[in-house]
PDB file of N, CA and C in Angstrom:
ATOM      1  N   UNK A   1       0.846  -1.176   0.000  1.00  0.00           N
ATOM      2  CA  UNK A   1       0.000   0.000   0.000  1.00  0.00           C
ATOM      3  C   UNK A   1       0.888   1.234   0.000  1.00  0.00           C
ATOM      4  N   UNK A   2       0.408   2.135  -0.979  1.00  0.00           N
ATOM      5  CA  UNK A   2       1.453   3.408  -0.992  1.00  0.00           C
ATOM      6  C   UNK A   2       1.135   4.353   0.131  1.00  0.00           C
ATOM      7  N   UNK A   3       1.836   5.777   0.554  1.00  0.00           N
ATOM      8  CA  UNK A   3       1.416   6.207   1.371  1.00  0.00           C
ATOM      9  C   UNK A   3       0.409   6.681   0.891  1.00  0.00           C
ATOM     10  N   UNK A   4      -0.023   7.351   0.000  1.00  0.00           N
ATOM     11  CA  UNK A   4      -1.172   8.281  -0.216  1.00  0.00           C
ATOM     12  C   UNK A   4      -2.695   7.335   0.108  1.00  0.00           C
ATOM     13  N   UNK A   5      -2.294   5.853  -0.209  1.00  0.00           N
ATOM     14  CA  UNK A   5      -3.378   5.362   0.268  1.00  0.00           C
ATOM     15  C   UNK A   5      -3.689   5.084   1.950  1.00  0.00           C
ATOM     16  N   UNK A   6      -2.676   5.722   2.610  1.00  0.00           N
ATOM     17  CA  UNK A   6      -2.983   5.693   3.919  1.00  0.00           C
ATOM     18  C   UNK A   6      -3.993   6.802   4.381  1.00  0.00           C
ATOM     19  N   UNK A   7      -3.875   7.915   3.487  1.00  0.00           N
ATOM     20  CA  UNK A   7      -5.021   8.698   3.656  1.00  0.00           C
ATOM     21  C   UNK A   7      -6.257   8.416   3.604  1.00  0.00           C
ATOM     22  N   UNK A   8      -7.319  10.014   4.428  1.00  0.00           N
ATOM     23  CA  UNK A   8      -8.596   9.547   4.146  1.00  0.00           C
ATOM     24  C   UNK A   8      -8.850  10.071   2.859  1.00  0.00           C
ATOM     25  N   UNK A   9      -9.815   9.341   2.156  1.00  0.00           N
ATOM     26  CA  UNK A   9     -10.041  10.230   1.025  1.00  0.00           C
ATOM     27  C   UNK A   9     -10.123  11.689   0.996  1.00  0.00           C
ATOM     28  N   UNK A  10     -10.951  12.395   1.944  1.00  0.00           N
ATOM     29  CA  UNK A  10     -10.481  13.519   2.040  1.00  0.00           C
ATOM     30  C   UNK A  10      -9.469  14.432   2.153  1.00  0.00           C
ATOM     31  N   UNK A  11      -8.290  13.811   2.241  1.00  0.00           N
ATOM     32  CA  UNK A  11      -7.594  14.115   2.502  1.00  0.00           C
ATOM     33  C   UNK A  11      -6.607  14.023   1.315  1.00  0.00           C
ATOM     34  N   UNK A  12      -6.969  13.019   0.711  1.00  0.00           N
ATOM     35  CA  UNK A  12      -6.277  12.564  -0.802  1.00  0.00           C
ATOM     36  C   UNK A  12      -6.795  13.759  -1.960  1.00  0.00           C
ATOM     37  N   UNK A  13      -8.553  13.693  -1.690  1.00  0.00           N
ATOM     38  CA  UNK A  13      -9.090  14.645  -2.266  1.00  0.00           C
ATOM     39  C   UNK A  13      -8.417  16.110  -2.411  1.00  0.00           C
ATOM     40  N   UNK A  14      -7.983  16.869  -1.045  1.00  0.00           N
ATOM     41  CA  UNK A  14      -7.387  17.725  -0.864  1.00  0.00           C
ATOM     42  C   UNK A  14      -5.737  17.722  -1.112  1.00  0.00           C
ATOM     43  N   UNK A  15      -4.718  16.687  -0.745  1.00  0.00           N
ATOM     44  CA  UNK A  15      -4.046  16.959  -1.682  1.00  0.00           C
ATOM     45  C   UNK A  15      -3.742  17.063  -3.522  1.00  0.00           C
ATOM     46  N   UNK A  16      -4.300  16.208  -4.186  1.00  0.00           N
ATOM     47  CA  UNK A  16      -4.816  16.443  -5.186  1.00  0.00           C
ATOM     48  C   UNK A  16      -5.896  17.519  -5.834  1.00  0.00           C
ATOM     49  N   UNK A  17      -6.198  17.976  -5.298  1.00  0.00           N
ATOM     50  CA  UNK A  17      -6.748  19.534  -5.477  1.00  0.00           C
ATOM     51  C   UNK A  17      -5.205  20.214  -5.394  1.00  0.00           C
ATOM     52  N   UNK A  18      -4.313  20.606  -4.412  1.00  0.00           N
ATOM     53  CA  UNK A  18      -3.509  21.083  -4.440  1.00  0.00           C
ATOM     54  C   UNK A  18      -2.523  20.598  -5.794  1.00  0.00           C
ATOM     55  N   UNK A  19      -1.960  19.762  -5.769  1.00  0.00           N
ATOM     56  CA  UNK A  19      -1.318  19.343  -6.847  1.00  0.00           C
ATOM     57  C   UNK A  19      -1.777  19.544  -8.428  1.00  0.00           C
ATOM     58  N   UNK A  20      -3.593  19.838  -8.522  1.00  0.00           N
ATOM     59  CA  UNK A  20      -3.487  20.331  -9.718  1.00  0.00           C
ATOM     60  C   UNK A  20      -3.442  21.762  -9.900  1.00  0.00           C
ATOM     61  N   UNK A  21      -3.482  22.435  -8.929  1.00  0.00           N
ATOM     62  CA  UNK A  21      -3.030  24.142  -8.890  1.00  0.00           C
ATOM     63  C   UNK A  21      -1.957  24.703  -8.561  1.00  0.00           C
ATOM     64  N   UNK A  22      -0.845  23.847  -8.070  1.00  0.00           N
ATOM     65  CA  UNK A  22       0.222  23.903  -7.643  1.00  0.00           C
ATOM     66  C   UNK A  22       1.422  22.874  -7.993  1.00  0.00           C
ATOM     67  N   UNK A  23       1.169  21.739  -8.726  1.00  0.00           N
ATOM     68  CA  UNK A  23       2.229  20.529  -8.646  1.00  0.00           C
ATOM     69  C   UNK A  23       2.243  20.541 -10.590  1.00  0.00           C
ATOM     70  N   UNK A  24       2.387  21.464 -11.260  1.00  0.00           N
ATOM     71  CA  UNK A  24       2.504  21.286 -12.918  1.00  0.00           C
ATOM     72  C   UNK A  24       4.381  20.553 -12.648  1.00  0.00           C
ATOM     73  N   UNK A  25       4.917  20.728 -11.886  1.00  0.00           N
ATOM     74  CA  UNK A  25       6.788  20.291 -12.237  1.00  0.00           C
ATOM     75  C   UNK A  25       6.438  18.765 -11.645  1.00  0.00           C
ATOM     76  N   UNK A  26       5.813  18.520 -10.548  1.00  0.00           N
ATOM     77  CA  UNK A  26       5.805  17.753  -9.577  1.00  0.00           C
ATOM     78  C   UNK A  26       4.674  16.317 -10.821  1.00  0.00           C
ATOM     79  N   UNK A  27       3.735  16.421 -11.444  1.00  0.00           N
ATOM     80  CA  UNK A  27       3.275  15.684 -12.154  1.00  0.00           C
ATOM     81  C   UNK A  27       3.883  15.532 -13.484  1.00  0.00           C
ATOM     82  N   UNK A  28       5.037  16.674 -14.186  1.00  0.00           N
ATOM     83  CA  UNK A  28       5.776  16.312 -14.686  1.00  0.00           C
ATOM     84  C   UNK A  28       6.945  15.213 -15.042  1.00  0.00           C
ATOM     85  N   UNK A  29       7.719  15.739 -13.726  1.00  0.00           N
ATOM     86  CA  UNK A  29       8.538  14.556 -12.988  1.00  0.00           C
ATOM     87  C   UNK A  29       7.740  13.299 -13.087  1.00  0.00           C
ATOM     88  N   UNK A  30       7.126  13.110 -12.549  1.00  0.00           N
ATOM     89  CA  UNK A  30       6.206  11.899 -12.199  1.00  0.00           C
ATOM     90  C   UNK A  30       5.503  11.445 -13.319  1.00  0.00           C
ATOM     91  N   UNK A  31       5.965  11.850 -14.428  1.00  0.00           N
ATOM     92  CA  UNK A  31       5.173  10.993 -15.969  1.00  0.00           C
ATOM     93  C   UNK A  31       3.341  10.768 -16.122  1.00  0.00           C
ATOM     94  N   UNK A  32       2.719  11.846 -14.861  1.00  0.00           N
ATOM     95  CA  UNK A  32       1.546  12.253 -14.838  1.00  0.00           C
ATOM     96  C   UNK A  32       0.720  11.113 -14.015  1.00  0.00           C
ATOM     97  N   UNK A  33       1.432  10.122 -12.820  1.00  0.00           N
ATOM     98  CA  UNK A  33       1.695   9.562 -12.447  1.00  0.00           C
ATOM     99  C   UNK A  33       0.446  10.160 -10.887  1.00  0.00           C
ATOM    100  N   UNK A  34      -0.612  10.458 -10.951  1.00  0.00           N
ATOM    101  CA  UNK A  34      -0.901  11.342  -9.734  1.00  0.00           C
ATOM    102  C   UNK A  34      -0.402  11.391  -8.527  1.00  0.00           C
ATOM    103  N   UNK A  35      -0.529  10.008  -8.239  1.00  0.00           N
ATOM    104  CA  UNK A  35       0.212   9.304  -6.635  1.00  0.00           C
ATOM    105  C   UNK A  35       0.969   9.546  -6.647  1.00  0.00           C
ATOM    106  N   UNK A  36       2.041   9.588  -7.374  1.00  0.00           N
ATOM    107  CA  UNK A  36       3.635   9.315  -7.461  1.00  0.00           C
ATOM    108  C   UNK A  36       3.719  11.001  -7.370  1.00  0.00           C
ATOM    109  N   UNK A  37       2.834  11.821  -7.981  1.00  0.00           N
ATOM    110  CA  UNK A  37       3.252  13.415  -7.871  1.00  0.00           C
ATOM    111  C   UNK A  37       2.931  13.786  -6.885  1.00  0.00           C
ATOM    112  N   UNK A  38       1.545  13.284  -5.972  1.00  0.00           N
ATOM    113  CA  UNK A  38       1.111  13.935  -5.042  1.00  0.00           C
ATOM    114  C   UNK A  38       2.257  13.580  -3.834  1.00  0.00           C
ATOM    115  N   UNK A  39       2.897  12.313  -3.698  1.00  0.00           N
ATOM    116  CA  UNK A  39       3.971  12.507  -2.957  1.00  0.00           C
ATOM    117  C   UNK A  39       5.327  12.758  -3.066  1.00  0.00           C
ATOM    118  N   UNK A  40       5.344  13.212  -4.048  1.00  0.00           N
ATOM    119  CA  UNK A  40       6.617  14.430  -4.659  1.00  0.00           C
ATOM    120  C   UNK A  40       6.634  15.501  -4.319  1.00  0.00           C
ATOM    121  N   UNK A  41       5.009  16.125  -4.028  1.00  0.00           N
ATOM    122  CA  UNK A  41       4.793  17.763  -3.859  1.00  0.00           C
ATOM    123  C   UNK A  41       4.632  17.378  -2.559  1.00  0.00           C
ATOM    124  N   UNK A  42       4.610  16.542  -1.699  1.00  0.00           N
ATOM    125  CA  UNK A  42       4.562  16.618  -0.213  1.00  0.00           C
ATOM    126  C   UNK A  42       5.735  16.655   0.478  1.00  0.00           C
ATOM    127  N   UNK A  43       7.027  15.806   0.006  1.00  0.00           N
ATOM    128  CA  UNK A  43       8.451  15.435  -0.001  1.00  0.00           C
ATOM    129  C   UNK A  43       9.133  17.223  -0.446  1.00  0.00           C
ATOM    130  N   UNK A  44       8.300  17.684  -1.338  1.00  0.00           N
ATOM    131  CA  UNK A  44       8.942  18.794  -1.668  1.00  0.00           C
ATOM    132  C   UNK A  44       8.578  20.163  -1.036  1.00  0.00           C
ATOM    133  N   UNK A  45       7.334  20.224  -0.378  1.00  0.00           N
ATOM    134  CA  UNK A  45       6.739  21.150   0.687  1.00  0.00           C
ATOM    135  C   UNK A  45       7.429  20.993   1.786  1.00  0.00           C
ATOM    136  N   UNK A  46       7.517  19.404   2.401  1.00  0.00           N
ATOM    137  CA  UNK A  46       8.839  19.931   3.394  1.00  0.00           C
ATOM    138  C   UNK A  46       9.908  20.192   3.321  1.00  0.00           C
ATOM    139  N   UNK A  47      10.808  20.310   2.083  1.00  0.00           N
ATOM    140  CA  UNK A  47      12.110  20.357   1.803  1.00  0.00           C
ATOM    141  C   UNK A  47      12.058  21.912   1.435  1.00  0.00           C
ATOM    142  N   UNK A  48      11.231  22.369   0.946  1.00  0.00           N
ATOM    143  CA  UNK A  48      11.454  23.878   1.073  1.00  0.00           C
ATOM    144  C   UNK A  48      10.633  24.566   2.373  1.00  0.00           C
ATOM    145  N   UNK A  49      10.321  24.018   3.329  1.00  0.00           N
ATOM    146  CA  UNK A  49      10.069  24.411   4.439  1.00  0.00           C
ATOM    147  C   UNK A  49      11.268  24.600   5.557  1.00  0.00           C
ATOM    148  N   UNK A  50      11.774  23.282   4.974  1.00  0.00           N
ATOM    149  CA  UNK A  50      13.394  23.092   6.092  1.00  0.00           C
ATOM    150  C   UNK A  50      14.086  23.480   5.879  1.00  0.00           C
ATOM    151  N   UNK A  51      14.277  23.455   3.935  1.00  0.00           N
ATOM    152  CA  UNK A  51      15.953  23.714   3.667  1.00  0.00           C
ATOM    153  C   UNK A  51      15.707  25.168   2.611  1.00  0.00           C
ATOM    154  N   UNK A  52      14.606  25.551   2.543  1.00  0.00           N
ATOM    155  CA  UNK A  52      14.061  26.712   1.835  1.00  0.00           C
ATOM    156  C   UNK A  52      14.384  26.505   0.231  1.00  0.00           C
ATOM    157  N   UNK A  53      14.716  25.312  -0.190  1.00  0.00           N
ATOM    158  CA  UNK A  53      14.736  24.940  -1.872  1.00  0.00           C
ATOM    159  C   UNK A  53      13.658  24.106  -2.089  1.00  0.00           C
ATOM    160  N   UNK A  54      13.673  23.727  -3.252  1.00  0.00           N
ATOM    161  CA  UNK A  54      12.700  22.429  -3.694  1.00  0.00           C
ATOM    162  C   UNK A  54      13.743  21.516  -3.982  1.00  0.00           C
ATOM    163  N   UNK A  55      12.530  20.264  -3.794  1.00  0.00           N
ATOM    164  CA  UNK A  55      13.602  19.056  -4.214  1.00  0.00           C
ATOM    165  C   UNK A  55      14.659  18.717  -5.424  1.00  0.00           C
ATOM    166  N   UNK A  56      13.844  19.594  -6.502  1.00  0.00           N
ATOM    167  CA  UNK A  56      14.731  19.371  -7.577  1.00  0.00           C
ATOM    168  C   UNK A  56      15.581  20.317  -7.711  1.00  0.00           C
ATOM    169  N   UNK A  57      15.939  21.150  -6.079  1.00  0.00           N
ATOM    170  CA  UNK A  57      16.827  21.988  -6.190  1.00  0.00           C
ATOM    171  C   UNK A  57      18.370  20.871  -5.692  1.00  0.00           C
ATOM    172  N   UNK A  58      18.249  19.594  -5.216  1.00  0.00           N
ATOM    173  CA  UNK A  58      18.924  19.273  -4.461  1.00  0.00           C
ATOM    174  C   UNK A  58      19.707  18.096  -6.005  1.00  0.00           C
ATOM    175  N   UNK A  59      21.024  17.818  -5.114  1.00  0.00           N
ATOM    176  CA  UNK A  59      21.707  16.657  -6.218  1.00  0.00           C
ATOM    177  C   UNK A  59      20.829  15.715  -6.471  1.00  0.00           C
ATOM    178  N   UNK A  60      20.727  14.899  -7.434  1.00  0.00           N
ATOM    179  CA  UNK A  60      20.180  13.271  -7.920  1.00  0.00           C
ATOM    180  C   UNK A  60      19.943  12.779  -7.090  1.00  0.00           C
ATOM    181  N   UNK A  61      18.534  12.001  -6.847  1.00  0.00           N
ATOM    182  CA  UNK A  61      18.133  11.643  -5.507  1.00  0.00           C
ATOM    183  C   UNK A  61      16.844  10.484  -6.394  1.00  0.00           C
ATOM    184  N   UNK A  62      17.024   9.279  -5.788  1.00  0.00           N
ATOM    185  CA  UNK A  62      16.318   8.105  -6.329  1.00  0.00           C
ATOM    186  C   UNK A  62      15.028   8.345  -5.965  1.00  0.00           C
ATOM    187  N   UNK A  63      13.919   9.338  -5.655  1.00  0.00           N
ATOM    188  CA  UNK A  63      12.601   9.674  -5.188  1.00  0.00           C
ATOM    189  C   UNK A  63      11.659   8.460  -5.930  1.00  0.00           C
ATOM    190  N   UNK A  64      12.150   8.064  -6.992  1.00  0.00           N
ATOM    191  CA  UNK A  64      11.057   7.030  -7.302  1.00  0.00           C
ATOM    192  C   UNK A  64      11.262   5.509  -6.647  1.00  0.00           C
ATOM    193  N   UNK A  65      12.563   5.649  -6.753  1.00  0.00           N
ATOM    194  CA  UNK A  65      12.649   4.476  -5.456  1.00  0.00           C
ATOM    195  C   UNK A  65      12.173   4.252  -3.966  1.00  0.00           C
ATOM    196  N   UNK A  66      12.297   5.088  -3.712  1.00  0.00           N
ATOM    197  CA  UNK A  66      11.698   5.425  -2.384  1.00  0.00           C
ATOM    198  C   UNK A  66      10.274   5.686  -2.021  1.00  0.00           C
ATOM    199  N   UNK A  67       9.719   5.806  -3.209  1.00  0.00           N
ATOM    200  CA  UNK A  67       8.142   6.194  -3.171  1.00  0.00           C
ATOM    201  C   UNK A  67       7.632   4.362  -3.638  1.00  0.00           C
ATOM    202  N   UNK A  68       8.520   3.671  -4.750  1.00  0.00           N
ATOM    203  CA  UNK A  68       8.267   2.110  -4.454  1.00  0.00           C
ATOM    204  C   UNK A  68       8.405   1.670  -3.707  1.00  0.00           C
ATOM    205  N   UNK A  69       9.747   1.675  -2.765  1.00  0.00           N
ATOM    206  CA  UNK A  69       9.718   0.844  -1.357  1.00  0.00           C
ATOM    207  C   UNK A  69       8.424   1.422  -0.435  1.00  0.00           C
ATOM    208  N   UNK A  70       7.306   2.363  -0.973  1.00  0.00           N
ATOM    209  CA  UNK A  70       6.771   2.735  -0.019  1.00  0.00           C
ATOM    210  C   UNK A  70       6.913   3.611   1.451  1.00  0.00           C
ATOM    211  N   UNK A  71       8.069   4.513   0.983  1.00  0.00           N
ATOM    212  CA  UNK A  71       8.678   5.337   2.114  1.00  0.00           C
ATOM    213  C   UNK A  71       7.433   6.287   2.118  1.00  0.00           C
ATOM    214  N   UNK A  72       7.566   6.945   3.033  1.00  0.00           N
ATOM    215  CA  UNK A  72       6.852   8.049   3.827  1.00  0.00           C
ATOM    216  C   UNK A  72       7.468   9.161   2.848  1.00  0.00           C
ATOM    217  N   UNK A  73       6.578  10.309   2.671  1.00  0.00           N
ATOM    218  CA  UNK A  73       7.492  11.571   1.650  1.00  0.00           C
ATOM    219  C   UNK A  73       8.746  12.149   2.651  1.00  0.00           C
ATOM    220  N   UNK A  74       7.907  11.981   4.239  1.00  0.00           N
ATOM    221  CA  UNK A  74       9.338  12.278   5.092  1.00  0.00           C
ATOM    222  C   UNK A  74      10.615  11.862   5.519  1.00  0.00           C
ATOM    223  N   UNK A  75      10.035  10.901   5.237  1.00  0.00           N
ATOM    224  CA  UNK A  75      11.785   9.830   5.546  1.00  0.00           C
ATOM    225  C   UNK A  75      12.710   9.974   4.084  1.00  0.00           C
ATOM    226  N   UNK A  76      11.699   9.707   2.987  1.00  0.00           N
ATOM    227  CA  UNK A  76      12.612   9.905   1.485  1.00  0.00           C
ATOM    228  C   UNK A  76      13.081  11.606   1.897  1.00  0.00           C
ATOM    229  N   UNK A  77      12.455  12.678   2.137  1.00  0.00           N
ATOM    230  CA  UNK A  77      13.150  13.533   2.840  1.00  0.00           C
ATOM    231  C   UNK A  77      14.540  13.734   3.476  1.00  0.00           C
ATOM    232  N   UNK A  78      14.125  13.234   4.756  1.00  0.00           N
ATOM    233  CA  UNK A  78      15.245  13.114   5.704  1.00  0.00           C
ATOM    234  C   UNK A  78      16.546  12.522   4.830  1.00  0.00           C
ATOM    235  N   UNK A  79      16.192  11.215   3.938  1.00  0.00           N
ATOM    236  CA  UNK A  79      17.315  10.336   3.344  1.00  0.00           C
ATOM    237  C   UNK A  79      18.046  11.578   2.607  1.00  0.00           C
ATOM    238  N   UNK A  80      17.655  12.754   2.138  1.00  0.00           N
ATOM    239  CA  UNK A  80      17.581  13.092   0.717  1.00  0.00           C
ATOM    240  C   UNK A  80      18.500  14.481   1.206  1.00  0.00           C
ATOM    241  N   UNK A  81      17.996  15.023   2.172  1.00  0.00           N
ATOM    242  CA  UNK A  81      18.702  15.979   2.853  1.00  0.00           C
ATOM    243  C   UNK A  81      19.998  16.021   3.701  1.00  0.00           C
ATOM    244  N   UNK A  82      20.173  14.398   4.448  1.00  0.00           N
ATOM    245  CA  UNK A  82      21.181  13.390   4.570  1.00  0.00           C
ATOM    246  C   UNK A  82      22.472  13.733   3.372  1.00  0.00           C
ATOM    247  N   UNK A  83      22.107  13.623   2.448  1.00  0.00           N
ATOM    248  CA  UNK A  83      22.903  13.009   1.627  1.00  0.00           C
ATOM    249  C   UNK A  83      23.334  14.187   1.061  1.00  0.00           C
ATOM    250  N   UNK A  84      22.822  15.841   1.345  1.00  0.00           N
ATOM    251  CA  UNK A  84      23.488  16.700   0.518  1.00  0.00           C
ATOM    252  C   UNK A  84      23.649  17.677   2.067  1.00  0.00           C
ATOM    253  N   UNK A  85      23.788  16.894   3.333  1.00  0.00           N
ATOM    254  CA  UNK A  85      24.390  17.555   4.410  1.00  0.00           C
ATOM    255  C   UNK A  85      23.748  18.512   5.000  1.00  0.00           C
ATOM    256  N   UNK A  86      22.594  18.001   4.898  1.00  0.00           N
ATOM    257  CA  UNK A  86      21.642  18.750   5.978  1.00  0.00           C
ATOM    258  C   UNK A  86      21.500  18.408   7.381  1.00  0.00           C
TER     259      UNK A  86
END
């Protein structure tokens, strides 16, 4: 089960509302992929919350791997910020 399906629908509902008014790079990336974008733009809301960039501000980072193993957008985070010395 991915994370987004840990949500309530409402909640899925509402990020996906966001992602289509806000996530055009984030469903890009993601080959239009919704799930896969909606937890790209979540991974990437906290990364410019913490580190004040976006994710695709940071070096090469396996995000689609990590969204298959079923990581949390925060831990692929943490890994991701890890790795460019945050």
């Amino acid at each position: 089960m991915s994370w987004i399906d840990t949500l309530t629908e409402d909640k899925q509902q509402q990020l996906f509302a966001l992602l289509d008014s806000r996530g055009a790079e984030h469903l890009k990336y993601a080959d239009n992929d919704r799930k896969f974008a909606a937890w790209l733009y979540m991974a990437d809301y906290g990364c410019r919350r913490r580190a004040g960039v976006s994710i695709f501000d940071l070096a090469d980072f396996c995000w689609r791997d990590q969204y298959d193993d079923e990581a949390d957008p925060r831990e692929a985070l943490r890994a991701a910020l890890a790795a460019e010395g945050f």
